[in-house]
PDB file of N, CA and C in Angstrom:
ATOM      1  N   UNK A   1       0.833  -1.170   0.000  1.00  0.00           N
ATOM      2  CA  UNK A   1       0.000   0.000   0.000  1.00  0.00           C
ATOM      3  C   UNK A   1       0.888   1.246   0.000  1.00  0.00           C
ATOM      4  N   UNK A   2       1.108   2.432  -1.424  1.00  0.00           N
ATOM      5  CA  UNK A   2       1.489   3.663  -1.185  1.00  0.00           C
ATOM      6  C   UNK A   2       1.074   4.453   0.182  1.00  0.00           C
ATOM      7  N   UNK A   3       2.829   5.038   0.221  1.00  0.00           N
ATOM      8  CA  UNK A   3       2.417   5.712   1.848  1.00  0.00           C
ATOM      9  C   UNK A   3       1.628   6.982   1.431  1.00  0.00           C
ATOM     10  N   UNK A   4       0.693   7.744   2.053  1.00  0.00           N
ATOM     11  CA  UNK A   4      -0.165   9.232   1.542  1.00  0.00           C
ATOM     12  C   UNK A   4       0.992  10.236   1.637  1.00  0.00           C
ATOM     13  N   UNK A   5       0.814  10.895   0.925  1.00  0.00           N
ATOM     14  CA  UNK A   5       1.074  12.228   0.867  1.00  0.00           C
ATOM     15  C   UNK A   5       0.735  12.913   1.967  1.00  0.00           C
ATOM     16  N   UNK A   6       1.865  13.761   2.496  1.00  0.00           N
ATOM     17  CA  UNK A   6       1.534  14.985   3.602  1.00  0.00           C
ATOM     18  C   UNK A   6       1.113  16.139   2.951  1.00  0.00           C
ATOM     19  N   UNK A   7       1.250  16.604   1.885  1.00  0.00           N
ATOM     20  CA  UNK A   7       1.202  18.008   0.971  1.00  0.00           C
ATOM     21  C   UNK A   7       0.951  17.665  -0.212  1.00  0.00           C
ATOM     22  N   UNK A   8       0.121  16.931  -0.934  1.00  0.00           N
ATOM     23  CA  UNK A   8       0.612  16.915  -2.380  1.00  0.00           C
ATOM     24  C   UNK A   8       0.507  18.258  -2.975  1.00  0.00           C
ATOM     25  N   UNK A   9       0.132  19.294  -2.340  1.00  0.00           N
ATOM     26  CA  UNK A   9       0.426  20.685  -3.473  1.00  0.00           C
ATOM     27  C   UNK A   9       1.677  20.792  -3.332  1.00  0.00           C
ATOM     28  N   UNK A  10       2.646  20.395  -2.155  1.00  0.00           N
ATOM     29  CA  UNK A  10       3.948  20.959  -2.954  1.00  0.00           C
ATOM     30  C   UNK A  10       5.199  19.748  -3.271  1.00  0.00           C
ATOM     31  N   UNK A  11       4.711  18.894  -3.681  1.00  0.00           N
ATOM     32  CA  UNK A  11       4.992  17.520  -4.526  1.00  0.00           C
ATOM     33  C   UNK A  11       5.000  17.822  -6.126  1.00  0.00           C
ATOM     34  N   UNK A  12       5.629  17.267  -6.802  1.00  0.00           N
ATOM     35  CA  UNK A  12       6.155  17.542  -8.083  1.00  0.00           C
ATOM     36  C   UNK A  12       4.884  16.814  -8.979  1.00  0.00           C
ATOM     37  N   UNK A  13       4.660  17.462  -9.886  1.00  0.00           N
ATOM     38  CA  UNK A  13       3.427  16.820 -10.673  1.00  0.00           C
ATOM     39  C   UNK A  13       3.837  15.599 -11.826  1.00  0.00           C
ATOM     40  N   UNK A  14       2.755  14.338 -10.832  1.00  0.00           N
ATOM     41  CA  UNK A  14       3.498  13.041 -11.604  1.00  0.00           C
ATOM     42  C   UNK A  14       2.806  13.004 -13.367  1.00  0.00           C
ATOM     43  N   UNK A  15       2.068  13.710 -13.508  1.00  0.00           N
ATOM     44  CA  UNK A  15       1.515  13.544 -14.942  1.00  0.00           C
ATOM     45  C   UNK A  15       2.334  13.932 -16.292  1.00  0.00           C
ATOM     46  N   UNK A  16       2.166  13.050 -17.191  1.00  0.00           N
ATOM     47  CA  UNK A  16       3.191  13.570 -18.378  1.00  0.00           C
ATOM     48  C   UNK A  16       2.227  13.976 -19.592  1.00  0.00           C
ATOM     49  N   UNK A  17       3.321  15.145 -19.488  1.00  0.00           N
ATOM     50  CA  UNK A  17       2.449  16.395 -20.779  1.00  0.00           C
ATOM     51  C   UNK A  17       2.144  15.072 -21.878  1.00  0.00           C
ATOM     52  N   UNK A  18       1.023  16.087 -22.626  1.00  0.00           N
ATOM     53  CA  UNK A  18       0.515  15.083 -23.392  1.00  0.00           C
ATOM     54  C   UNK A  18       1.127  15.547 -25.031  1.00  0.00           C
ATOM     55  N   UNK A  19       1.327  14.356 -26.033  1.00  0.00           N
ATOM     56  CA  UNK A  19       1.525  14.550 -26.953  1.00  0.00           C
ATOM     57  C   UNK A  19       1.579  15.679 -28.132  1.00  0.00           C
ATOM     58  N   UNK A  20       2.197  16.173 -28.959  1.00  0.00           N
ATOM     59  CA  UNK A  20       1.030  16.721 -29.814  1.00  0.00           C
ATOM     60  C   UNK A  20       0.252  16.332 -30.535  1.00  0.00           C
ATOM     61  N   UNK A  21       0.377  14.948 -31.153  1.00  0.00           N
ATOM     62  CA  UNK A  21      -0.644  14.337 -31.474  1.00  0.00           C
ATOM     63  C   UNK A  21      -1.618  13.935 -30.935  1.00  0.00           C
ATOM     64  N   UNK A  22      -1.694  13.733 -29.584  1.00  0.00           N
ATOM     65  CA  UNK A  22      -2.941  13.377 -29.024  1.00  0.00           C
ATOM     66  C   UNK A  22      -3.549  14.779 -28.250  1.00  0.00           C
ATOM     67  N   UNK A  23      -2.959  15.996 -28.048  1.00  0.00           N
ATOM     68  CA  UNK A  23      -3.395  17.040 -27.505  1.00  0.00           C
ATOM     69  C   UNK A  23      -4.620  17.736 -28.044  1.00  0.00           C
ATOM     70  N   UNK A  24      -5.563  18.120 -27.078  1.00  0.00           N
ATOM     71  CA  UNK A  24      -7.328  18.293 -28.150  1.00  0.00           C
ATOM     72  C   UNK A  24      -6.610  19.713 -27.870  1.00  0.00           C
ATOM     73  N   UNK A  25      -5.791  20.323 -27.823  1.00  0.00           N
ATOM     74  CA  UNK A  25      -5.382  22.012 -28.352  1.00  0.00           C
ATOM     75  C   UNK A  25      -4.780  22.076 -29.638  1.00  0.00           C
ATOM     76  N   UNK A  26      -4.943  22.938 -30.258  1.00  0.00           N
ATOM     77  CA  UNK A  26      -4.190  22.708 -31.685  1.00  0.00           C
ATOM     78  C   UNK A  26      -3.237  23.080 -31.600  1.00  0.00           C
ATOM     79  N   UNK A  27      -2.644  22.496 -32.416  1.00  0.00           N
ATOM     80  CA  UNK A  27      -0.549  22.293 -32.445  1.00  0.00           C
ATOM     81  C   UNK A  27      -0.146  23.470 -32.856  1.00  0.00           C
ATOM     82  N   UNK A  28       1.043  23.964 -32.899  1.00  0.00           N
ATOM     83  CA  UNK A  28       1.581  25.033 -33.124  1.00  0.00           C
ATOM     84  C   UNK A  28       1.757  25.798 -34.387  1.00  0.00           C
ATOM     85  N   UNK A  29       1.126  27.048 -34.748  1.00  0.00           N
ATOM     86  CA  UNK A  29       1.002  27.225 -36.515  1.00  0.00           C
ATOM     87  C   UNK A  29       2.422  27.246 -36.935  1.00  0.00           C
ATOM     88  N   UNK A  30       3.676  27.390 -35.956  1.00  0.00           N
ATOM     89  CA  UNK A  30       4.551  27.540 -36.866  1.00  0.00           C
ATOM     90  C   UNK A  30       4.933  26.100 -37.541  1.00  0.00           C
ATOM     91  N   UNK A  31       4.674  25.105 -36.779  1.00  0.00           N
ATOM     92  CA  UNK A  31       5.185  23.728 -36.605  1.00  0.00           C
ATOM     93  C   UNK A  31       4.170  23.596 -37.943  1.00  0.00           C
ATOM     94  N   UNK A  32       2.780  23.581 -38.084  1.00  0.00           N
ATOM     95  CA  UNK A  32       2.126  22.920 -38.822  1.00  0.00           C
ATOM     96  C   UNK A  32       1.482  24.221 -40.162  1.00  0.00           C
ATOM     97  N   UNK A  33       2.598  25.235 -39.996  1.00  0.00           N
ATOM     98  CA  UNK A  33       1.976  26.081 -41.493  1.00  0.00           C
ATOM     99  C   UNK A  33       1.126  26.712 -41.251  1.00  0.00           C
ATOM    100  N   UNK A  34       0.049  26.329 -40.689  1.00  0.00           N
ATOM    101  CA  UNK A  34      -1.422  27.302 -41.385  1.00  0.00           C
ATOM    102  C   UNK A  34      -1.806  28.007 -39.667  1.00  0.00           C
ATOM    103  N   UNK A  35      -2.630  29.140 -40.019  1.00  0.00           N
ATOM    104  CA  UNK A  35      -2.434  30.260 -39.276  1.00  0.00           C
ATOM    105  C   UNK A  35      -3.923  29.699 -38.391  1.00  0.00           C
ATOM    106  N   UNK A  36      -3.783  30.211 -37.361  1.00  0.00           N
ATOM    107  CA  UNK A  36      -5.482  30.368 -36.887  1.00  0.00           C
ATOM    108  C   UNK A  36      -6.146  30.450 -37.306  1.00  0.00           C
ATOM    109  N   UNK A  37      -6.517  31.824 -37.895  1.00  0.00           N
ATOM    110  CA  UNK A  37      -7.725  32.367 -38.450  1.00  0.00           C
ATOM    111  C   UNK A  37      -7.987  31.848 -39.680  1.00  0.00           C
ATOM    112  N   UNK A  38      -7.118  30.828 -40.033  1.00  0.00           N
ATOM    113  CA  UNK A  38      -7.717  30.410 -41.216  1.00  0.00           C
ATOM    114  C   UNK A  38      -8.405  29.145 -40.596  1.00  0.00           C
ATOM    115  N   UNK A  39      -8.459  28.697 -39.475  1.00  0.00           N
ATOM    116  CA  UNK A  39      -9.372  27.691 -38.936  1.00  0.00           C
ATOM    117  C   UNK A  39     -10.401  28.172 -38.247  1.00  0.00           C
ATOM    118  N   UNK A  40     -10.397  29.445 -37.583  1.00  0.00           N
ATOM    119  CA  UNK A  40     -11.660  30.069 -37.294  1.00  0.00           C
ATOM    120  C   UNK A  40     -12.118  31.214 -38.076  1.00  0.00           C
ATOM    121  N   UNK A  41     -11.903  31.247 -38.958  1.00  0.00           N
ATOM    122  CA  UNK A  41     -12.536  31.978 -39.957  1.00  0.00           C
ATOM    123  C   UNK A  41     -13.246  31.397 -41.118  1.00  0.00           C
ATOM    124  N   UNK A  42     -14.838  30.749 -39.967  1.00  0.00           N
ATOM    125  CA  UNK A  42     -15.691  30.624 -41.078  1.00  0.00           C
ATOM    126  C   UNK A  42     -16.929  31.008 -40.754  1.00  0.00           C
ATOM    127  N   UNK A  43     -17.870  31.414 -41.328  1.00  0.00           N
ATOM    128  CA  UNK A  43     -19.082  31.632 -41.242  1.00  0.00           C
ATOM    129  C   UNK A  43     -20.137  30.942 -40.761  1.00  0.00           C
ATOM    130  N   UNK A  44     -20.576  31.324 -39.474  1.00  0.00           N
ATOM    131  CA  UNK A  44     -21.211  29.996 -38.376  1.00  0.00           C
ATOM    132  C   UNK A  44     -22.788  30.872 -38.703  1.00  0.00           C
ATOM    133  N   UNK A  45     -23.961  30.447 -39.678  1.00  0.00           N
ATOM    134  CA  UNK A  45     -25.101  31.232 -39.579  1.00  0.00           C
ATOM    135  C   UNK A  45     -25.821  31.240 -38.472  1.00  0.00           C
ATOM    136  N   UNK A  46     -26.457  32.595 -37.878  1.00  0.00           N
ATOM    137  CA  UNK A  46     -27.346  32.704 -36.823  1.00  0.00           C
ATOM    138  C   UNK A  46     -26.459  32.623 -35.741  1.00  0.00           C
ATOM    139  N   UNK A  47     -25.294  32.608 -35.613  1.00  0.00           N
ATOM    140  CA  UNK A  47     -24.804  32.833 -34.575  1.00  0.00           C
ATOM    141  C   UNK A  47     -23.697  34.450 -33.821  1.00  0.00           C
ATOM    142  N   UNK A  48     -24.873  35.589 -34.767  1.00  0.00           N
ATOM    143  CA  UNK A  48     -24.253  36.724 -35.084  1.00  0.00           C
ATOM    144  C   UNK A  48     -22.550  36.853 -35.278  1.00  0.00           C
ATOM    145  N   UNK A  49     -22.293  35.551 -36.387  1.00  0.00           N
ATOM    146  CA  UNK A  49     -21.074  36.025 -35.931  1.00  0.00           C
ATOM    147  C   UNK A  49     -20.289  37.285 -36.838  1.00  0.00           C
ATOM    148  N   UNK A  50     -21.237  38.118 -37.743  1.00  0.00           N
ATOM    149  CA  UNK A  50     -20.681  39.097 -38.243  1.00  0.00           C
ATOM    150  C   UNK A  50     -21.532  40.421 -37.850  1.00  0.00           C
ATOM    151  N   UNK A  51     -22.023  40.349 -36.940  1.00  0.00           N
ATOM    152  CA  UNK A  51     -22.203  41.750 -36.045  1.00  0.00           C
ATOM    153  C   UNK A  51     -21.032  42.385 -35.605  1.00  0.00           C
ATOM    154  N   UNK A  52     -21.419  43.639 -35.689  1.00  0.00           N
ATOM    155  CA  UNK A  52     -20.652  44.841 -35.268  1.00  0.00           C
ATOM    156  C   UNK A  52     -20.386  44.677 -33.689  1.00  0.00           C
ATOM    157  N   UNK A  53     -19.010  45.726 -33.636  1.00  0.00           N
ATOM    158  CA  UNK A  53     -18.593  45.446 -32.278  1.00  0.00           C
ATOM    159  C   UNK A  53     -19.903  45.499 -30.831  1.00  0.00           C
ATOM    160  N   UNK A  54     -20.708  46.621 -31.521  1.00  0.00           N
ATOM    161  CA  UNK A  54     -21.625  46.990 -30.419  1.00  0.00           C
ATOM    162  C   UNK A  54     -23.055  45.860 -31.037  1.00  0.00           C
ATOM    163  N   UNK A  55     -22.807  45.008 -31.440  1.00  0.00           N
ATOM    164  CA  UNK A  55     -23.747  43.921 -31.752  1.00  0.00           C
ATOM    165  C   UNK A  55     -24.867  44.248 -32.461  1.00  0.00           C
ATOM    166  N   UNK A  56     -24.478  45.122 -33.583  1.00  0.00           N
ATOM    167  CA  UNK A  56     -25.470  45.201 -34.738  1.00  0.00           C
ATOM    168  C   UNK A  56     -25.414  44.531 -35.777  1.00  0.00           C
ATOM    169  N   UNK A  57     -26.248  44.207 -37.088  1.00  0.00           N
ATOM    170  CA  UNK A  57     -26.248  43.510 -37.908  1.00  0.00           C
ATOM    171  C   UNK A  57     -26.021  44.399 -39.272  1.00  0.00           C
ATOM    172  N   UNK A  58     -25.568  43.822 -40.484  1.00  0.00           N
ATOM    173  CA  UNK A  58     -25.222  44.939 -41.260  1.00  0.00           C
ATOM    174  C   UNK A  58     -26.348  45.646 -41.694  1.00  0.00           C
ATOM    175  N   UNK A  59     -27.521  45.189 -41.881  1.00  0.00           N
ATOM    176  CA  UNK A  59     -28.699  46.088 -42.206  1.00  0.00           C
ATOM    177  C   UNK A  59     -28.593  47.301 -41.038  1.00  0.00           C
ATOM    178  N   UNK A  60     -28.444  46.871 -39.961  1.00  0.00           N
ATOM    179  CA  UNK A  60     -29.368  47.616 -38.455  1.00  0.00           C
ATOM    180  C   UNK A  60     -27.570  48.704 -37.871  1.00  0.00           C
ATOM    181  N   UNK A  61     -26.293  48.279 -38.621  1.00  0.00           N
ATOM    182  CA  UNK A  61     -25.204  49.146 -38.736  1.00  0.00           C
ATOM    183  C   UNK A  61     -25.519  50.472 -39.584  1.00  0.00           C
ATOM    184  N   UNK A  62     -26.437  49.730 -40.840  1.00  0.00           N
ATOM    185  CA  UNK A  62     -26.774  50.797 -42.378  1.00  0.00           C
ATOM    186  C   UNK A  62     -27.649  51.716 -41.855  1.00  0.00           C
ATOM    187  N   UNK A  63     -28.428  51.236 -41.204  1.00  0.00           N
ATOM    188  CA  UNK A  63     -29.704  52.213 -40.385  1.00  0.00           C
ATOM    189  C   UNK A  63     -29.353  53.482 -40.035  1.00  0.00           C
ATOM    190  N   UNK A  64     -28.101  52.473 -38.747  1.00  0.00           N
ATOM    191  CA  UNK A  64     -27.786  53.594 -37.808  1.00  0.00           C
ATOM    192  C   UNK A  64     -27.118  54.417 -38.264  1.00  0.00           C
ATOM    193  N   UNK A  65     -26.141  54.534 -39.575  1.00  0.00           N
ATOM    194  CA  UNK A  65     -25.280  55.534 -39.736  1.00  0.00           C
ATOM    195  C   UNK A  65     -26.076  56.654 -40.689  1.00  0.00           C
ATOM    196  N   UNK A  66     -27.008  55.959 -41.255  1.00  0.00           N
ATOM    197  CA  UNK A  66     -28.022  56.928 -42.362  1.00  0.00           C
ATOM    198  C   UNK A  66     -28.915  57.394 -40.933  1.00  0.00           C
ATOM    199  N   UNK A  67     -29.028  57.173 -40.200  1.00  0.00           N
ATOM    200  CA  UNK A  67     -29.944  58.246 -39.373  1.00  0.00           C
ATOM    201  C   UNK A  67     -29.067  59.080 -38.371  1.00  0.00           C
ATOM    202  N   UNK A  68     -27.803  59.137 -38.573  1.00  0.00           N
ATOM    203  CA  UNK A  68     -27.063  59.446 -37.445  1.00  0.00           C
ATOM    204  C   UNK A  68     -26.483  60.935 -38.695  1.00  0.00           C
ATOM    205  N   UNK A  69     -26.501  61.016 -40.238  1.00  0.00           N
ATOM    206  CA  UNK A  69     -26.261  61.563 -41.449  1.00  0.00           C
ATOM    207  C   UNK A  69     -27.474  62.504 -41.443  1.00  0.00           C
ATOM    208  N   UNK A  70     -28.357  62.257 -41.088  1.00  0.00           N
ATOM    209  CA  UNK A  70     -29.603  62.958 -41.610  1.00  0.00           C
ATOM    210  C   UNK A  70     -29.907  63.904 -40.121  1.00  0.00           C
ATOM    211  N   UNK A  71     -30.185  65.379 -40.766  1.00  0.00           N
ATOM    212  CA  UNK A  71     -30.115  66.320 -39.855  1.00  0.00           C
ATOM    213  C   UNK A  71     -31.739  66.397 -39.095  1.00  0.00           C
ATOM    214  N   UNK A  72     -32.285  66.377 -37.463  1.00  0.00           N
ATOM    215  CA  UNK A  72     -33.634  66.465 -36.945  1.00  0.00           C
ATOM    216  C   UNK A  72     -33.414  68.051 -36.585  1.00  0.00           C
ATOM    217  N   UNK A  73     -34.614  68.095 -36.301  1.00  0.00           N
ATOM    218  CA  UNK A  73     -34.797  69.788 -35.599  1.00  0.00           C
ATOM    219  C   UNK A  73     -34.767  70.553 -36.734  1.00  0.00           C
ATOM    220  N   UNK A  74     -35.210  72.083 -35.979  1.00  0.00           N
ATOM    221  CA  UNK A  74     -34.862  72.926 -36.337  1.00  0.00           C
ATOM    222  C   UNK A  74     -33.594  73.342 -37.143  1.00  0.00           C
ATOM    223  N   UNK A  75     -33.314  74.063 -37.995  1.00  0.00           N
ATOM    224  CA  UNK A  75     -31.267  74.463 -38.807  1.00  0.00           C
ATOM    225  C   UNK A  75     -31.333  75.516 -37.523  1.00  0.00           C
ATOM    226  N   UNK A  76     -30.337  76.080 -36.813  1.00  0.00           N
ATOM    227  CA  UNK A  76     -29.745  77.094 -35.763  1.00  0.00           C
ATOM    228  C   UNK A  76     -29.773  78.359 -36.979  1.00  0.00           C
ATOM    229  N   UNK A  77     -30.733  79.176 -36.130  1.00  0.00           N
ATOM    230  CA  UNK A  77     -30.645  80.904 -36.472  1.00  0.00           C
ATOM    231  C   UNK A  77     -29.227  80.850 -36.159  1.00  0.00           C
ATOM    232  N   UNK A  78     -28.511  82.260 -36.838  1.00  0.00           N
ATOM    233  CA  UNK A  78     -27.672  82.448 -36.332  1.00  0.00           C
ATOM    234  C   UNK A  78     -26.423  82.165 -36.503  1.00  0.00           C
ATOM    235  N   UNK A  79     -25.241  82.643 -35.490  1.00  0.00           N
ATOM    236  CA  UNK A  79     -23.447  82.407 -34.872  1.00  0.00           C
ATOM    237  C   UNK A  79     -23.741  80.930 -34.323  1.00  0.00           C
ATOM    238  N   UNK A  80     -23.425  80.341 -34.730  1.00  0.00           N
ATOM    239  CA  UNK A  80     -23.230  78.745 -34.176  1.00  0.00           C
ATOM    240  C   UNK A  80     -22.057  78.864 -33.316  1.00  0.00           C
ATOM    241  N   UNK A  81     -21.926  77.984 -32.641  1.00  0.00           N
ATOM    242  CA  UNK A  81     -20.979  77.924 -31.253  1.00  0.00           C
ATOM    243  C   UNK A  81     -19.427  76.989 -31.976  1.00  0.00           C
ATOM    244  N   UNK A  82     -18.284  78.094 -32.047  1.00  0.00           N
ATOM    245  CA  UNK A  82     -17.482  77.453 -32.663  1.00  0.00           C
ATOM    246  C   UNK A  82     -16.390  76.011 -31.776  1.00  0.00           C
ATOM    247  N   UNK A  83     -16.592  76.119 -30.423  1.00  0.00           N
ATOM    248  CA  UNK A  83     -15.988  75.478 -29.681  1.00  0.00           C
ATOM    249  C   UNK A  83     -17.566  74.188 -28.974  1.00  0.00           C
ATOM    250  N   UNK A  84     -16.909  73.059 -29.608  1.00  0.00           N
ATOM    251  CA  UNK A  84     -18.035  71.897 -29.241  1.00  0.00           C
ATOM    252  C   UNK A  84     -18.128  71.409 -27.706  1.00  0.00           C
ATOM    253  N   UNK A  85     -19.412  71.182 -27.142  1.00  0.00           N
ATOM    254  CA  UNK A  85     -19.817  71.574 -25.576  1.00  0.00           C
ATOM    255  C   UNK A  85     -19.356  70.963 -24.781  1.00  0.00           C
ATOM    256  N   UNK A  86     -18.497  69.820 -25.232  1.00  0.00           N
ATOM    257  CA  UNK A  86     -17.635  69.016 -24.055  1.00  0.00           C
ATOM    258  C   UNK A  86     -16.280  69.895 -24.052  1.00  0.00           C
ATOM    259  N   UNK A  87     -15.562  70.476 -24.809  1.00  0.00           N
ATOM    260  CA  UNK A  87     -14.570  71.480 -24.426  1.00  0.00           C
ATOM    261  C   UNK A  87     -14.683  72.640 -23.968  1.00  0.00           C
ATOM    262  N   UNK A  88     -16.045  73.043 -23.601  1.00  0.00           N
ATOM    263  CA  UNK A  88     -16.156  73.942 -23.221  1.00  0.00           C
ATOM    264  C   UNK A  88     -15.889  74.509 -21.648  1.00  0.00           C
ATOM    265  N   UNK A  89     -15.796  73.433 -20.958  1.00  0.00           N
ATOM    266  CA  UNK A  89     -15.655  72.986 -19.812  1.00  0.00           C
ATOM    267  C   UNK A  89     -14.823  74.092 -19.114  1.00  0.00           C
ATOM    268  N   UNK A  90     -13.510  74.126 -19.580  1.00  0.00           N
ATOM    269  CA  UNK A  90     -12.369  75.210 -19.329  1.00  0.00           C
ATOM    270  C   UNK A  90     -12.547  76.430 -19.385  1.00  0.00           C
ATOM    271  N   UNK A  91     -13.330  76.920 -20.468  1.00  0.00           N
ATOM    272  CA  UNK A  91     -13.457  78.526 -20.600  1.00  0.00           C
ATOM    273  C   UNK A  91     -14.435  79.021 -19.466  1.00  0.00           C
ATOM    274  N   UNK A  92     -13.906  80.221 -19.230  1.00  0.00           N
ATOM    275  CA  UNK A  92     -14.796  81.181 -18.651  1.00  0.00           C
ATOM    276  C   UNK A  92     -16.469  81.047 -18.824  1.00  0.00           C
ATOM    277  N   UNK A  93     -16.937  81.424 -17.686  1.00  0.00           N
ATOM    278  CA  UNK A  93     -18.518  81.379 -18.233  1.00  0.00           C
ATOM    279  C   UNK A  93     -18.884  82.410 -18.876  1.00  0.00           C
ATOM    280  N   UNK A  94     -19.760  82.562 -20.024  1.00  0.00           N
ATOM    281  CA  UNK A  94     -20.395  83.683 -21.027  1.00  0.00           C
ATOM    282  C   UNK A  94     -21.597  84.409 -19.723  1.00  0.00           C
ATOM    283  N   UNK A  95     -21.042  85.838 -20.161  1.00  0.00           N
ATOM    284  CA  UNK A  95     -22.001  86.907 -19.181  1.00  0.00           C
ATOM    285  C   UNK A  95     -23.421  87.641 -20.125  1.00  0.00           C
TER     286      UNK A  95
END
């Protein structure tokens, strides 16, 4: 009967790395040529995988930039404000 272990965390690890042939990680692109992305670069349908970073679809990307192009309101009478309102922060207040 093996005697037990007092610590096996600080006992040397009896397991031997595993192959690369038998390893379910894929082997190394330099070793075997071909790059990643040419193994995950394919088109999985319905699984948004070509949505936009903020998880739009290319129709609902097209939307947003044609309504984001197109002017609402009123046009401004007037001196338009040449300094845009998040920098405005610093200047003096207008009297």
């Amino acid at each position: 009967m093996p005697k037990p272990r007092e610590n096996p965390a600080l006992l040397e690890d009896e397991r031997k790395p595993p192959t690369p042939t038998k390893s379910p990680i894929a082997s190394d692109p330099v070793t075997t040529g071909r790059r990643v992305s040419d193994r995950t670069n394919v088109h999985d349908e319905g699984s948004d995988a070509n949505d936009t970073p903020d998880g739009l679809t290319e129709s609902e990307e097209a939307i947003r930039r044609a309504a984001e192009d197109v002017p609402t309101g009123d046009p401004l009478a007037g001196k338009t404000e040449s300094v845009p309102v998040f920098d405005r922060g610093g200047l003096p207040p207008k009297v």
